[in-house]
PDB file of N, CA and C in Angstrom:
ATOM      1  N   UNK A   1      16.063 -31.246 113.845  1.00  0.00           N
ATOM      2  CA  UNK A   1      15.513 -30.939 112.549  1.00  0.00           C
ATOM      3  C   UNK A   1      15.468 -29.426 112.391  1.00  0.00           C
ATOM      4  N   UNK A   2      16.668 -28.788 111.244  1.00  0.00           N
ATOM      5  CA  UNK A   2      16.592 -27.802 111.530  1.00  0.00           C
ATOM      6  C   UNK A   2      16.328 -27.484 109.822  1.00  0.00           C
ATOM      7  N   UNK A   3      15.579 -25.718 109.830  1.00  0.00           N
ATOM      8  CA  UNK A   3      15.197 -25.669 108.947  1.00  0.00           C
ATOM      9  C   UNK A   3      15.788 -24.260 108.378  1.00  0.00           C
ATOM     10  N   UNK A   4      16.449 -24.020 107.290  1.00  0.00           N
ATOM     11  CA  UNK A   4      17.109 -22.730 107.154  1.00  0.00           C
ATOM     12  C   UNK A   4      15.718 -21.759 106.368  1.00  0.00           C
ATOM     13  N   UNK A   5      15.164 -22.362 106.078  1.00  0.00           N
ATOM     14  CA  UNK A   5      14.032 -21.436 105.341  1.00  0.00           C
ATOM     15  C   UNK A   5      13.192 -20.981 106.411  1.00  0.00           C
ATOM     16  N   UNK A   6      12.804 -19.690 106.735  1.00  0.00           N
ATOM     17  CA  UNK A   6      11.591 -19.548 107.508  1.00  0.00           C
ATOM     18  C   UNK A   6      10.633 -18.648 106.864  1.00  0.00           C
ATOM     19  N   UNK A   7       9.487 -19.303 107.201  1.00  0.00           N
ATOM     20  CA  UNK A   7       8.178 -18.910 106.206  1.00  0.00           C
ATOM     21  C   UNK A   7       7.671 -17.233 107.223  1.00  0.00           C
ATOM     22  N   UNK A   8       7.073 -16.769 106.070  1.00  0.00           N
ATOM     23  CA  UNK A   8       6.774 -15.032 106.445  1.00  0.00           C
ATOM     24  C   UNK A   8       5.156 -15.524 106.699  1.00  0.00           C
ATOM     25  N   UNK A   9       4.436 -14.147 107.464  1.00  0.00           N
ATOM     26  CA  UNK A   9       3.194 -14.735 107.651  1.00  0.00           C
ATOM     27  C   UNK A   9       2.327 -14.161 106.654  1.00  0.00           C
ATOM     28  N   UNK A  10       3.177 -13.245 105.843  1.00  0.00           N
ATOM     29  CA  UNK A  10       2.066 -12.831 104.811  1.00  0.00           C
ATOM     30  C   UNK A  10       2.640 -13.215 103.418  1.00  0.00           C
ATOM     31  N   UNK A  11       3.443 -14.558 103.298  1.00  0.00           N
ATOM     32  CA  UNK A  11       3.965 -15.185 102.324  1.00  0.00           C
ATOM     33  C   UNK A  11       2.873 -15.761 101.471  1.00  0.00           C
ATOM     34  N   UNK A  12       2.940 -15.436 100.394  1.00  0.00           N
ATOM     35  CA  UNK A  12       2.090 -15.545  99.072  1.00  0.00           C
ATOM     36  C   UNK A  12       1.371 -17.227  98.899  1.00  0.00           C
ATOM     37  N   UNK A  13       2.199 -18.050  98.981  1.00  0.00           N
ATOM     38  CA  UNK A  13       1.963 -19.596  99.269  1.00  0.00           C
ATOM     39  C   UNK A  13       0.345 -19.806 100.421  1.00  0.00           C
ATOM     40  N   UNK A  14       0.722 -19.098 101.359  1.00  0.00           N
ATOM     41  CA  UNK A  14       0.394 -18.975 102.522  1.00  0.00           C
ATOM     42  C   UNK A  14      -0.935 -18.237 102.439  1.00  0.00           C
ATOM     43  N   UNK A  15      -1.085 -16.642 101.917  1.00  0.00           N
ATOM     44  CA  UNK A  15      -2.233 -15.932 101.868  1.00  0.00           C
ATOM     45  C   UNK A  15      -3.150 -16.511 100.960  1.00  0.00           C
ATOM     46  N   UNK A  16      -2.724 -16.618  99.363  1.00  0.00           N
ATOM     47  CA  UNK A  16      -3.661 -17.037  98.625  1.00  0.00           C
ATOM     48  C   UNK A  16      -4.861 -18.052  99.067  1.00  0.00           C
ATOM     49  N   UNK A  17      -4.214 -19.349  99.187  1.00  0.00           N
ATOM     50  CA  UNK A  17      -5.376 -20.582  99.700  1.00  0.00           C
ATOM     51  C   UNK A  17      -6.008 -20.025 100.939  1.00  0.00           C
ATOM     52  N   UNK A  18      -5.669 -19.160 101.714  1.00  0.00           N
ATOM     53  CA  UNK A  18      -6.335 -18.843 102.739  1.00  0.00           C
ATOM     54  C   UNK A  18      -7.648 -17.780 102.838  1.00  0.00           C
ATOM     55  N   UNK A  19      -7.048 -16.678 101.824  1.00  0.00           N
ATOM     56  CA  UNK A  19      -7.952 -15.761 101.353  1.00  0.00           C
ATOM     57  C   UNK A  19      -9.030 -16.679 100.394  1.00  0.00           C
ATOM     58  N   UNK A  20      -8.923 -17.631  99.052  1.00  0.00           N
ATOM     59  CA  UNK A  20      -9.908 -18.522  98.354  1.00  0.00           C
ATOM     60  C   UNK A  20     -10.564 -19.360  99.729  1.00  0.00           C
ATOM     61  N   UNK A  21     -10.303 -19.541 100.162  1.00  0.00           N
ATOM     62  CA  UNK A  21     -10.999 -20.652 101.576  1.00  0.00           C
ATOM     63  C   UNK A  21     -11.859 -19.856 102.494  1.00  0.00           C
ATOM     64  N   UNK A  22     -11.402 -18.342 102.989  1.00  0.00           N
ATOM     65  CA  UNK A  22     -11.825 -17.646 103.512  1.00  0.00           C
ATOM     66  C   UNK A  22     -13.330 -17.209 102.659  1.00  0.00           C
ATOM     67  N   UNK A  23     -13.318 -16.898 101.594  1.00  0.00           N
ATOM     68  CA  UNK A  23     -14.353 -16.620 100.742  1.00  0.00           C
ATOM     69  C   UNK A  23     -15.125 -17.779 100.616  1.00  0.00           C
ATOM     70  N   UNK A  24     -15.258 -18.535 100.290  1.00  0.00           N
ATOM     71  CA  UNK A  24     -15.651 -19.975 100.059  1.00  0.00           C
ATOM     72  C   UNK A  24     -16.595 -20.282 101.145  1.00  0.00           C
ATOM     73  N   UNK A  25     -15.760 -20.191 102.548  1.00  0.00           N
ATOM     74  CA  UNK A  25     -16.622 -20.368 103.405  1.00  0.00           C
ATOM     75  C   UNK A  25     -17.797 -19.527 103.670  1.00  0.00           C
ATOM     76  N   UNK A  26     -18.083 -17.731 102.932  1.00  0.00           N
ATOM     77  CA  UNK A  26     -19.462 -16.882 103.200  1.00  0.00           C
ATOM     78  C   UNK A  26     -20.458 -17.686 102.466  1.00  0.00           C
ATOM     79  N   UNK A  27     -20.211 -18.957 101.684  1.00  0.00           N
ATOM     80  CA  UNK A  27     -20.900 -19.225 101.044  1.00  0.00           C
ATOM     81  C   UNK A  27     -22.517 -20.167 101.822  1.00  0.00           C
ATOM     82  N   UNK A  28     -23.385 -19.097 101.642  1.00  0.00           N
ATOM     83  CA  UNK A  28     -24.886 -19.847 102.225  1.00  0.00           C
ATOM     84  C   UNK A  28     -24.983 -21.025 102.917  1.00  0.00           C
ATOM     85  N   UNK A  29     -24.378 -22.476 101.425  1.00  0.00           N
ATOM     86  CA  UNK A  29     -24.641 -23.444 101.896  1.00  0.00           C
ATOM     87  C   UNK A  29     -23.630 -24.031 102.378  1.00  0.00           C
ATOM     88  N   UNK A  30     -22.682 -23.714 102.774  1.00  0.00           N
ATOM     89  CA  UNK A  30     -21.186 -23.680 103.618  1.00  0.00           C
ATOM     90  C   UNK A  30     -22.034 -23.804 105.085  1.00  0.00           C
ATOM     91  N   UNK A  31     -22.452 -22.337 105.234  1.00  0.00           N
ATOM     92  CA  UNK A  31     -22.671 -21.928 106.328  1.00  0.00           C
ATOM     93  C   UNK A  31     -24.032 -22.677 106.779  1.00  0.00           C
ATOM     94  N   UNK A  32     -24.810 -23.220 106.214  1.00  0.00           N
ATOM     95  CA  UNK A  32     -26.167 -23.663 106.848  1.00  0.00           C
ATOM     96  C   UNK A  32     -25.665 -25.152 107.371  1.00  0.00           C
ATOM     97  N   UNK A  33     -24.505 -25.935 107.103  1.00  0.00           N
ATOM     98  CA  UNK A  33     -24.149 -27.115 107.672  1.00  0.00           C
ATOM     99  C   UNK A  33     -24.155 -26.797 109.082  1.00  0.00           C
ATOM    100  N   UNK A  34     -23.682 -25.936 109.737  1.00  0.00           N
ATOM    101  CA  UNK A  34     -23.164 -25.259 111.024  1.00  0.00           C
ATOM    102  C   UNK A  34     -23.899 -24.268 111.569  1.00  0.00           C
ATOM    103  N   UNK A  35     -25.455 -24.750 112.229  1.00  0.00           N
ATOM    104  CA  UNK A  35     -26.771 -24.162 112.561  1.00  0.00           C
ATOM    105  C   UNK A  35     -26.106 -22.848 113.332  1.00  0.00           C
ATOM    106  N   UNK A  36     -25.135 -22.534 114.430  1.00  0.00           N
ATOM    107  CA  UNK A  36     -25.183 -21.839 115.370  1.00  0.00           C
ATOM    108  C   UNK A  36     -24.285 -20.458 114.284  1.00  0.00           C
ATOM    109  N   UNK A  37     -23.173 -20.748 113.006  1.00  0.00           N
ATOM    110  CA  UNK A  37     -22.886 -19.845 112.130  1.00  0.00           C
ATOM    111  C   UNK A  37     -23.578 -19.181 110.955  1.00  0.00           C
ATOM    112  N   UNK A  38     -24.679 -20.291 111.189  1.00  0.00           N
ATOM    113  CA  UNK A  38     -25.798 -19.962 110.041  1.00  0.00           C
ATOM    114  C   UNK A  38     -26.560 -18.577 110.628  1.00  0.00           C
ATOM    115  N   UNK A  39     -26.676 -18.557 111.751  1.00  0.00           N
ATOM    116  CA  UNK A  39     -27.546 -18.007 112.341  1.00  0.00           C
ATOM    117  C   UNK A  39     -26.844 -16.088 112.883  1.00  0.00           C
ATOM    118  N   UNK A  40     -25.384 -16.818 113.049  1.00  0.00           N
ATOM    119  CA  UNK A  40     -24.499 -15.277 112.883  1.00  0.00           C
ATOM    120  C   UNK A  40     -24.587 -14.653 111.763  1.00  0.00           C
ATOM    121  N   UNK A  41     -24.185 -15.760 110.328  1.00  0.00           N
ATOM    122  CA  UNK A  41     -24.030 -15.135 109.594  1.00  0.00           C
ATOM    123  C   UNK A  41     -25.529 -14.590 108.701  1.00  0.00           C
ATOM    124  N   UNK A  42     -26.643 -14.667 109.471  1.00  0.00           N
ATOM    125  CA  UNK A  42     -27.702 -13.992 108.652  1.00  0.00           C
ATOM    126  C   UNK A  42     -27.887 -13.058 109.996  1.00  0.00           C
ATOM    127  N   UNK A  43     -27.437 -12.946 111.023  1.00  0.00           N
ATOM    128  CA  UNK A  43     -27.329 -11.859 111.761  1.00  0.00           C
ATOM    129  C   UNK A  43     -26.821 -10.680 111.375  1.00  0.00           C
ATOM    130  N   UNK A  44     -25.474 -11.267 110.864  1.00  0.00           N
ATOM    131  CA  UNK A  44     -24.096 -10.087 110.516  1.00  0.00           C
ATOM    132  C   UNK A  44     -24.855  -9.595 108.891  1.00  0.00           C
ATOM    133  N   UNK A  45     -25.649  -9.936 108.417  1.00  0.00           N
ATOM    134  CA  UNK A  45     -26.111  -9.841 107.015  1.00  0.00           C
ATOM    135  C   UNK A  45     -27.189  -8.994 107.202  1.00  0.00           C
ATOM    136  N   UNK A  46     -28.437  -9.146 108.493  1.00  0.00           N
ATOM    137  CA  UNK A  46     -29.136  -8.138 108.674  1.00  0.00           C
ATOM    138  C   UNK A  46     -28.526  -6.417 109.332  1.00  0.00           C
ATOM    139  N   UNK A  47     -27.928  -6.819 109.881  1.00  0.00           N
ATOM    140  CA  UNK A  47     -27.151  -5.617 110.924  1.00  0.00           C
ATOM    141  C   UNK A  47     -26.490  -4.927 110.005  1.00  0.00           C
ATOM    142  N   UNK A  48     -25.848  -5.684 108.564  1.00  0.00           N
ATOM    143  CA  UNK A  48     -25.162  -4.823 107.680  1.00  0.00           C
ATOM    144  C   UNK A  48     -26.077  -3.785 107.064  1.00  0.00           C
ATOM    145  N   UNK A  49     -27.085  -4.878 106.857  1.00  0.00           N
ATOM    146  CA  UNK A  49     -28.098  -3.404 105.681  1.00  0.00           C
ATOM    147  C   UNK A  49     -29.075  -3.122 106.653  1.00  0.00           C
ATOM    148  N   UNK A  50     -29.023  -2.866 107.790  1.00  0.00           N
ATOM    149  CA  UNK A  50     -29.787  -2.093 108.799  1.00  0.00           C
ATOM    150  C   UNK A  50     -29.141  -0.863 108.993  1.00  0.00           C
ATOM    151  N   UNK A  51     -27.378  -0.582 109.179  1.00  0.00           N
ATOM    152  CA  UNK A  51     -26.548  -0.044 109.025  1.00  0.00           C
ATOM    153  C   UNK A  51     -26.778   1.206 107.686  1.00  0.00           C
ATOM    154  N   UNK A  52     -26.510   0.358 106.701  1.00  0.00           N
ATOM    155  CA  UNK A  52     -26.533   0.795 105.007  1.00  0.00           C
ATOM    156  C   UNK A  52     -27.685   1.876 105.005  1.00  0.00           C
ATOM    157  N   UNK A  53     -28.698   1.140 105.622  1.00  0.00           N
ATOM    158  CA  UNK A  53     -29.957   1.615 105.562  1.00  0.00           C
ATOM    159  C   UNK A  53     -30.083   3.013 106.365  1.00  0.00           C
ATOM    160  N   UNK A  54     -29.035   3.121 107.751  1.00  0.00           N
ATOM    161  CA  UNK A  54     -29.224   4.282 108.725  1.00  0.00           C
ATOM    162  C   UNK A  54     -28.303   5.217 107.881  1.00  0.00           C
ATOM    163  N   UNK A  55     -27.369   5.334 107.132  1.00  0.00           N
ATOM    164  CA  UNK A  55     -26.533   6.002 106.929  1.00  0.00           C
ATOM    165  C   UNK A  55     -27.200   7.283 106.118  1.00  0.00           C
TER     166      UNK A  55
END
């Protein structure tokens, strides 16, 4: 099975749904299904504006 087309990795088909999915998933109640990412991602959320805050 051979295939003459070969797909690029930053092929448009390819990035879009990944980048919308990628976003989708920062979403709160995305993230509170999955206790141990819930818990990064209000980590990575304090550390940001702890950051913001030192600058």
């Amino acid at each position: 099975m051979n295939t003459d087309k070969s797909l690029s990795l930053l092929d448009p088909a390819l990035v879009k749904p990944a980048i919308a999915s990628a976003f989708a998933k920062l979403d709160p109640r995305v993230q509170w299904r999955n206790p141990v990412m819930f818990v990064v991602y209000i980590g990575s959320i304090l550390t940001t504006i702890l950051w913001i805050q030192a600058l």
